[in-house]
Protein backbone atom coordinates (compact mmCIF):
# COMPACT_ATOMS: atom_id res chain seq x y z
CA UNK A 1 64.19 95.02 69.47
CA UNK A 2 65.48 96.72 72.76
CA UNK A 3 67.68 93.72 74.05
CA UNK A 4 70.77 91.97 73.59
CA UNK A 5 71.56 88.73 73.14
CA UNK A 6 74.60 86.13 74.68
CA UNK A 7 76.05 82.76 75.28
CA UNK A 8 76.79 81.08 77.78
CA UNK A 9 78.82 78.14 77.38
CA UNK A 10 79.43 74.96 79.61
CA UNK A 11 81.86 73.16 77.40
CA UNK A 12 79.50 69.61 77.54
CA UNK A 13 81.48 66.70 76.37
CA UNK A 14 79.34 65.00 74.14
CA UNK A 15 79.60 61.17 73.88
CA UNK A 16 82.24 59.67 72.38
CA UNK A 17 83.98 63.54 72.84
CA UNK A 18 87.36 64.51 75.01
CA UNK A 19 87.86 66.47 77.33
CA UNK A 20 90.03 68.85 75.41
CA UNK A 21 87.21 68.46 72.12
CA UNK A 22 84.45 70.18 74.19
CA UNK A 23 87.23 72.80 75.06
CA UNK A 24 88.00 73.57 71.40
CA UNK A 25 84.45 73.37 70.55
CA UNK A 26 83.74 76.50 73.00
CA UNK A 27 86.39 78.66 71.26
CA UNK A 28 84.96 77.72 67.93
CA UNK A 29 81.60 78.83 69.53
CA UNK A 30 82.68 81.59 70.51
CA UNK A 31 84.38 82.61 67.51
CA UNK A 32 80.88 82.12 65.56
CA UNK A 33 78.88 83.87 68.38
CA UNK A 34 80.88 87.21 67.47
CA UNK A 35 80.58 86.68 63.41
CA UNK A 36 76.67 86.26 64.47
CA UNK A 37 76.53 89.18 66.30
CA UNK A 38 75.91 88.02 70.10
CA UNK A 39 77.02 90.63 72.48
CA UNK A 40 79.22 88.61 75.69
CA UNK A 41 80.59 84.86 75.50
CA UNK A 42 80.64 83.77 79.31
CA UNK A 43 82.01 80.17 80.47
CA UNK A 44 81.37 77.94 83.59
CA UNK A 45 82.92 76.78 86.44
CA UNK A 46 81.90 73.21 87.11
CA UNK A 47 84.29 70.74 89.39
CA UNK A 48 84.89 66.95 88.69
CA UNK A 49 83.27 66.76 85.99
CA UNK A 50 82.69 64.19 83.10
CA UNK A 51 80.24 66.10 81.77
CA UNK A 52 81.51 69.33 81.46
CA UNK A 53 85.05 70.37 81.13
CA UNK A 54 85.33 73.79 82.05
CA UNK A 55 86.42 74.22 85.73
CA UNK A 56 88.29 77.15 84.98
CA UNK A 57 86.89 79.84 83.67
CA UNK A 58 89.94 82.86 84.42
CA UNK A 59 91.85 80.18 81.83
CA UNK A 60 89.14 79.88 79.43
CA UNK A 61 88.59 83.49 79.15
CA UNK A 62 91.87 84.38 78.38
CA UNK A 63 92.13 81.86 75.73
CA UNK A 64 88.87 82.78 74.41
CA UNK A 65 89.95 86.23 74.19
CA UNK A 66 93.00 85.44 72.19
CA UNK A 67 90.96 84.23 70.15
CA UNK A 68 88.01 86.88 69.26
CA UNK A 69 88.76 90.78 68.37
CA UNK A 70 85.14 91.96 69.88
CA UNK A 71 83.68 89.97 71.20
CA UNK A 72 83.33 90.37 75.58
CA UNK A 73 84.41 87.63 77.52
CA UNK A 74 83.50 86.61 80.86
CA UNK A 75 82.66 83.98 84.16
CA UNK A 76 79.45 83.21 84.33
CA UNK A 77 80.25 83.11 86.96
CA UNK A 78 83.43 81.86 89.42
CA UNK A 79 82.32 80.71 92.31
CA UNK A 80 83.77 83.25 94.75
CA UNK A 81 82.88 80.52 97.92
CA UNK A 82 86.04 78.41 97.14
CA UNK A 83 88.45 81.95 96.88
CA UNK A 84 90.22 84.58 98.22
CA UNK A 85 88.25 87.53 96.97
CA UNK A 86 91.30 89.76 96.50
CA UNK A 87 93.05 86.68 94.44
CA UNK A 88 89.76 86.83 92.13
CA UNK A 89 90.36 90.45 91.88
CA UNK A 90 94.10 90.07 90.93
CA UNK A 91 93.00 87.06 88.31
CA UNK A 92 91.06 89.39 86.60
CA UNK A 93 92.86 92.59 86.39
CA UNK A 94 95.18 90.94 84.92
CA UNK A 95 92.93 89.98 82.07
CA UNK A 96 92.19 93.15 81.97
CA UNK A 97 95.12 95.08 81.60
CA UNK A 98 95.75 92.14 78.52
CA UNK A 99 92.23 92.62 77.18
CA UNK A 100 90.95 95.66 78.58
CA UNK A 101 87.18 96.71 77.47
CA UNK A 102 86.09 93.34 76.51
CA UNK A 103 86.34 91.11 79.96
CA UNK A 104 82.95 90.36 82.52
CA UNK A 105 83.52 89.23 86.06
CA UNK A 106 80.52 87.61 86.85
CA UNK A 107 80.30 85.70 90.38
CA UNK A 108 77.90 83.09 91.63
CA UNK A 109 77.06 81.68 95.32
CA UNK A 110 76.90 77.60 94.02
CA UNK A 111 79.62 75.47 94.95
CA UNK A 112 79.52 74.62 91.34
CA UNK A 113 80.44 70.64 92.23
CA UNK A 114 79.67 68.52 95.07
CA UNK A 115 80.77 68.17 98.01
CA UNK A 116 84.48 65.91 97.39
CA UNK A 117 85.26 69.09 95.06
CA UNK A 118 84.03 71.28 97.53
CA UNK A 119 86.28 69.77 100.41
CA UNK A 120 89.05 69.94 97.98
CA UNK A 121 89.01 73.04 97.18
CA UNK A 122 88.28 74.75 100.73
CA UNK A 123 90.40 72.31 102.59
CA UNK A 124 92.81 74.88 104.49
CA UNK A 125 89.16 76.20 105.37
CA UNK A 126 87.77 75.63 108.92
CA UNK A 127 83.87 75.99 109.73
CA UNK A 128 85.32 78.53 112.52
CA UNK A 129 87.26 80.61 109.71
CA UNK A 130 84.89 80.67 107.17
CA UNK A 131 83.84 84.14 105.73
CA UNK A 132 80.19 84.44 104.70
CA UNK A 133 79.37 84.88 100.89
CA UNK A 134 78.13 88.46 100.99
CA UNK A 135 81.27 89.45 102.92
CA UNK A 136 83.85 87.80 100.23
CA UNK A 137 81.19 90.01 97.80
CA UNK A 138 82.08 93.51 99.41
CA UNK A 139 85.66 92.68 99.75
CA UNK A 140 86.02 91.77 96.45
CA UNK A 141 84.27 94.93 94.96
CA UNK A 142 86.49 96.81 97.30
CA UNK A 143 89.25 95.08 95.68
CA UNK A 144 88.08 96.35 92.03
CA UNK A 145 87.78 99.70 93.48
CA UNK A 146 90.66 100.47 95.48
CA UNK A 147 93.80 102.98 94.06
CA UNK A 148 95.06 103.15 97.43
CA UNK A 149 98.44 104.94 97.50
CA UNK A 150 99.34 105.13 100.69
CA UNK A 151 102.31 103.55 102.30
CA UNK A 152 100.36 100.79 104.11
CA UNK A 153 98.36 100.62 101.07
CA UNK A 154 96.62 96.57 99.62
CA UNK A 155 95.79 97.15 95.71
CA UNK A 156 95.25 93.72 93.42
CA UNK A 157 97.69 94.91 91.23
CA UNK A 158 97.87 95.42 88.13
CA UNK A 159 95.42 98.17 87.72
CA UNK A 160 93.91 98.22 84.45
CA UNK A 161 93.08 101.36 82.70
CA UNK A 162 89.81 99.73 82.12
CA UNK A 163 88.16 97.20 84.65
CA UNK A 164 86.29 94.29 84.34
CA UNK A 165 82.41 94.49 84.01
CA UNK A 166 80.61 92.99 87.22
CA UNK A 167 77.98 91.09 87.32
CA UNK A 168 76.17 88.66 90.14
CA UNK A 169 74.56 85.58 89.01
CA UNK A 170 71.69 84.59 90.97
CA UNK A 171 67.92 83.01 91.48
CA UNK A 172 66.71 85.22 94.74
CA UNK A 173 65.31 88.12 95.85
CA UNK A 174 68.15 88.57 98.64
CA UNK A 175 71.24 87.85 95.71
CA UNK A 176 68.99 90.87 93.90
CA UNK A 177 68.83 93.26 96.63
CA UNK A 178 72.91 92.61 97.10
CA UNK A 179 73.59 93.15 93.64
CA UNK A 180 71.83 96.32 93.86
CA UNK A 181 73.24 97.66 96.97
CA UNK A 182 76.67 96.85 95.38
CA UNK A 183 75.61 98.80 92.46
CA UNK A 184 76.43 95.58 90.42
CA UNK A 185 74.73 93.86 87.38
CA UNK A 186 72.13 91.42 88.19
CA UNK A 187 72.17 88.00 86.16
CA UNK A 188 68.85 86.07 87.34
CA UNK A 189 69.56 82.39 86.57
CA UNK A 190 66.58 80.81 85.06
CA UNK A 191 67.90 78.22 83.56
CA UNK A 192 68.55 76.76 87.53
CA UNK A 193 65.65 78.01 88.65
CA UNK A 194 62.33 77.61 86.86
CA UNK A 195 59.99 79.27 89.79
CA UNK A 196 57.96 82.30 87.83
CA UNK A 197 56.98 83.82 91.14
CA UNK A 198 60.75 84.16 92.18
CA UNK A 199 61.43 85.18 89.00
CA UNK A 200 59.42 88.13 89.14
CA UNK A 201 60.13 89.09 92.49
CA UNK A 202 63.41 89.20 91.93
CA UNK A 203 63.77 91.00 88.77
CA UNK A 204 61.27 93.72 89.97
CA UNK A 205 63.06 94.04 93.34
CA UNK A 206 66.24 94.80 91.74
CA UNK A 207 64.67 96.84 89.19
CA UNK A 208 63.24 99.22 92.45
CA UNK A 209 66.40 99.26 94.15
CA UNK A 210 69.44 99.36 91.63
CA UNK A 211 71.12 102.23 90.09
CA UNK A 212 70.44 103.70 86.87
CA UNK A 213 73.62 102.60 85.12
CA UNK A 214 73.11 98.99 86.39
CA UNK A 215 71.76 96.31 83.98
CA UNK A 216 69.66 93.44 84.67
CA UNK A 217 70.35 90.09 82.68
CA UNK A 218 67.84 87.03 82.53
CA UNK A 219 69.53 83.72 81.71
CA UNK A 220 67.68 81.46 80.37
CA UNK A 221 67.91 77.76 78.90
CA UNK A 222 67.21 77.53 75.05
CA UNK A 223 66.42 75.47 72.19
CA UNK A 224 65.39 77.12 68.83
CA UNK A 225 64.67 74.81 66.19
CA UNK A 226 62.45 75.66 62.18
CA UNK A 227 59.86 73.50 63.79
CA UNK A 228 58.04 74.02 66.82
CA UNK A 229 58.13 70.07 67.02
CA UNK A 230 61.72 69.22 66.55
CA UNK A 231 62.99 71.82 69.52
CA UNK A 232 60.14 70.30 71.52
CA UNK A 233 61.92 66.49 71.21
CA UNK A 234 65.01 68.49 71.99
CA UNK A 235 63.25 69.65 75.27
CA UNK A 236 61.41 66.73 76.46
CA UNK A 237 65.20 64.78 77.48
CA UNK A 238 65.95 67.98 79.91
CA UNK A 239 65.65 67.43 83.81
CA UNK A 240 67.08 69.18 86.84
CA UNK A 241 67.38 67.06 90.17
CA UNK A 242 66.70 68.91 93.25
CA UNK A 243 68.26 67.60 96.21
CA UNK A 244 66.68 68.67 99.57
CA UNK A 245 69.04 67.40 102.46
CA UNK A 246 67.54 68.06 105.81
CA UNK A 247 66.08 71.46 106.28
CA UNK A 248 69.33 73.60 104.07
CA UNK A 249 68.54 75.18 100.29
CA UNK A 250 68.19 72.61 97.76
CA UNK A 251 71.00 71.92 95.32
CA UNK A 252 70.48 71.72 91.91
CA UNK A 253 72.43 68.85 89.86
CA UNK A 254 71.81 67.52 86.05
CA UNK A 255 71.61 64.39 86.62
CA UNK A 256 70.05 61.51 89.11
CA UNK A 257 73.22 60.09 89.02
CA UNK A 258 75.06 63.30 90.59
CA UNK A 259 71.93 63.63 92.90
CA UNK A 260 72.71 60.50 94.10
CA UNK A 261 76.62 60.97 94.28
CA UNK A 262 75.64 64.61 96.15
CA UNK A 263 73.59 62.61 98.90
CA UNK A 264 76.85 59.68 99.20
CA UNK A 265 79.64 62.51 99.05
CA UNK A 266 77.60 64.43 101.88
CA UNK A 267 76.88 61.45 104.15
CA UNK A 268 73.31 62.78 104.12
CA UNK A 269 70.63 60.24 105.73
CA UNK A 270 67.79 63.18 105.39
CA UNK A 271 67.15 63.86 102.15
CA UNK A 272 65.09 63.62 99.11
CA UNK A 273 65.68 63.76 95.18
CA UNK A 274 63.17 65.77 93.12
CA UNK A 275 63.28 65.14 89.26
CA UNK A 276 61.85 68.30 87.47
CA UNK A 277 61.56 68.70 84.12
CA UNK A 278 64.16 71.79 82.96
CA UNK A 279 62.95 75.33 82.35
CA UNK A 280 63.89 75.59 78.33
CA UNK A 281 62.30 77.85 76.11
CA UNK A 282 61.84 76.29 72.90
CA UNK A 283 60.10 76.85 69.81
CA UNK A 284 60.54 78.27 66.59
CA UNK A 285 63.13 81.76 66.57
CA UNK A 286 60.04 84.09 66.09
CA UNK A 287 57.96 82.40 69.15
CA UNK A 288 61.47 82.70 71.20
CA UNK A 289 62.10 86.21 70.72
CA UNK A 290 58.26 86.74 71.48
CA UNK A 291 58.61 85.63 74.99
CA UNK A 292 62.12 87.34 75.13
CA UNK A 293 60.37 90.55 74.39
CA UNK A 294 57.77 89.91 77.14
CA UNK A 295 60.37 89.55 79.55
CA UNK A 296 61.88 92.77 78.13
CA UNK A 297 58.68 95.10 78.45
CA UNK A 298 57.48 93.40 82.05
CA UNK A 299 60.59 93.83 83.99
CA UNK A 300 63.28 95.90 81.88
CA UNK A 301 65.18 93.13 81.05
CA UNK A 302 67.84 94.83 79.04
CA UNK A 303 70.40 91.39 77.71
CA UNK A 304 69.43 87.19 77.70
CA UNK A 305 72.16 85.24 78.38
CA UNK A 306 71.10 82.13 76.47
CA UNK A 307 72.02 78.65 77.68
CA UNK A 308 71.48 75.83 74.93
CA UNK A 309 71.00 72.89 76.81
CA UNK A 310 72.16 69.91 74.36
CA UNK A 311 75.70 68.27 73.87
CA UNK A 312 75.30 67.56 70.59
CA UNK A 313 77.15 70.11 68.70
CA UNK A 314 75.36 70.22 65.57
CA UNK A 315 72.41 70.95 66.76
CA UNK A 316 73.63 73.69 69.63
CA UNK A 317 74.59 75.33 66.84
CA UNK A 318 72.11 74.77 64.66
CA UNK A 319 70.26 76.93 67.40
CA UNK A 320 72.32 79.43 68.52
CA UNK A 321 72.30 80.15 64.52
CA UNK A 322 68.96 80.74 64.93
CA UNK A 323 68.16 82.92 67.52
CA UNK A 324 71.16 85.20 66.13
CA UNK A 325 68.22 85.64 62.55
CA UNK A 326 65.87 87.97 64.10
């Protein structure tokens, strides 16, 4: 098999769970994801949550890494939107320089919350003074690079002897091509995005363009289970919610509920809710890793970071247990 395999990890409070349970319960999964032999352990940012507590990740990760001895450790992703990108960089070279060799920057374009979070977190923001996405993207990688030494010089200091990995999480053609101009790791995020065409546009695209030493991730939402049957039941409950507000990108929520708090929170009186049913892969380990390897041999996939989309702990790790036995 010519792929690895990862986690990533949303910290879901399951119910009748804490807050501060579902944290635990991702440093115990991590801990069992390096024993099992999974390659990176990535964490979420997610705002206002009651679903999922980690809105964090720069904390997680360096708990997490306290924790494990080999494990790498990363964002998947921070959402760079809300932040100055030299900040980010400063976050994680410090991380670095405590955990050097082991720690993954990865950055996404999604507000990761709606829009009260949003407001709340970009409130000294004006629509005059905002700074597009792809802009904050080449500062911050000129913030990882730069050893400046000159007198007027701007480093995000400390500079670690060994830098974080970097890696752009993303379900689009253009988020490909930027990744690859960047020279950059590209994450395509299936588990948001269940469009095949777009898929494969975007995975060969950035396969065309990137550099050699550049990886390409697929993440993907799965459920392994002994019997075909009993990860199908697991399936069946997963939905996304599209919400389409006048003629911008639709966002993707969990839950009708946060669709409809999106719409409310964004005083949106054009719009529509689409409930989809979630892209999982599920099935028994040996019909998982048969479509992995597909993916692997049609676009040079070389790592799947798996998302297991249940809150019940048992059985996410009944399945991550799974997939590890190939």
């Amino acid at each position: 098999m010519g792929y690895k395999l990862s986690l990533l990890d949303q910290s879901p409070i399951a119910e009748g769970m804490k807050a501060a349970q579902a944290l635990a319960q991702t440093v115990a999964l991590a801990k069992m994801a390096e024993a099992l032999g999974y390659y990176r352990f990535w964490v979420s940012e997610h705002h206002n949550s009651d679903e999922l507590a980690g809105s964090s990740p720069e904390v997680l990760i360096t708990w997490l890494l306290a924790h494990t001895t080999t494990l790498r450790i990363g964002s998947g992703g921070v959402m760079l939107q809300h932040y100055s990108p030299y900040k980010v960089a400063e976050n994680f070279h410090v991380i670095s320089a405590l955990a050097g060799g082991r720690v993954d920057l990865g950055i996404g374009k999604a507000p990761g919350g709606l829009p009260l979070a949003t407001r709340a977190l970009q409130q000294e923001i004006g629509e005059t003074q905002r700074v597009a996405f792809t802009e904050k993207l080449h500062q911050l990688n000129h913030f990882l690079d730069s050893h400046d030494e000159t007198a007027e010089r701007l480093n995000a200091t400390p500079l670690p002897e060994q830098a974080p990995q970097r890696f752009l999480l993303g379900a689009s053609q253009e988020s490909a091509r930027l990744a690859a101009s960047l020279g950059w790791n590209f994450v395509f995020a299936g588990f948001i995005n269940a469009s095949e065409t777009l898929l494969t546009e975007s995975l060969l695209s950035y396969r065309e363009l990137k550099p050699a030493s550049a990886q390409t991730l697929l993440s993907l939402s799965v459920i392994a289970a002994e019997r075909h049957e009993e990860a199908e039941a697991l399936a069946s409950t997963q939905h996304n919610y599209k919400v389409y507000i006048e003629n911008k990108p639709p966002l993707t929520v969990g839950s009708q509920e946060q669709a409809d708090n999106f719409v409310r929170q964004a005083g949106a009186t054009d719009f529509r809710i689409v409930q989809e049913p979630r892209n999982v892969l599920y099935g028994t380990p040996e019909y998982i890793h048969q479509r992995l390897d597909s993916y692997h041999q049609r676009f040079g996939v070389d790592e799947f970071i798996i998302h297991t989309p249940v809150t019940s702990p048992r059985e996410r790790e009944a399945s991550i247990r799974l997939l590890a036995q190939r």
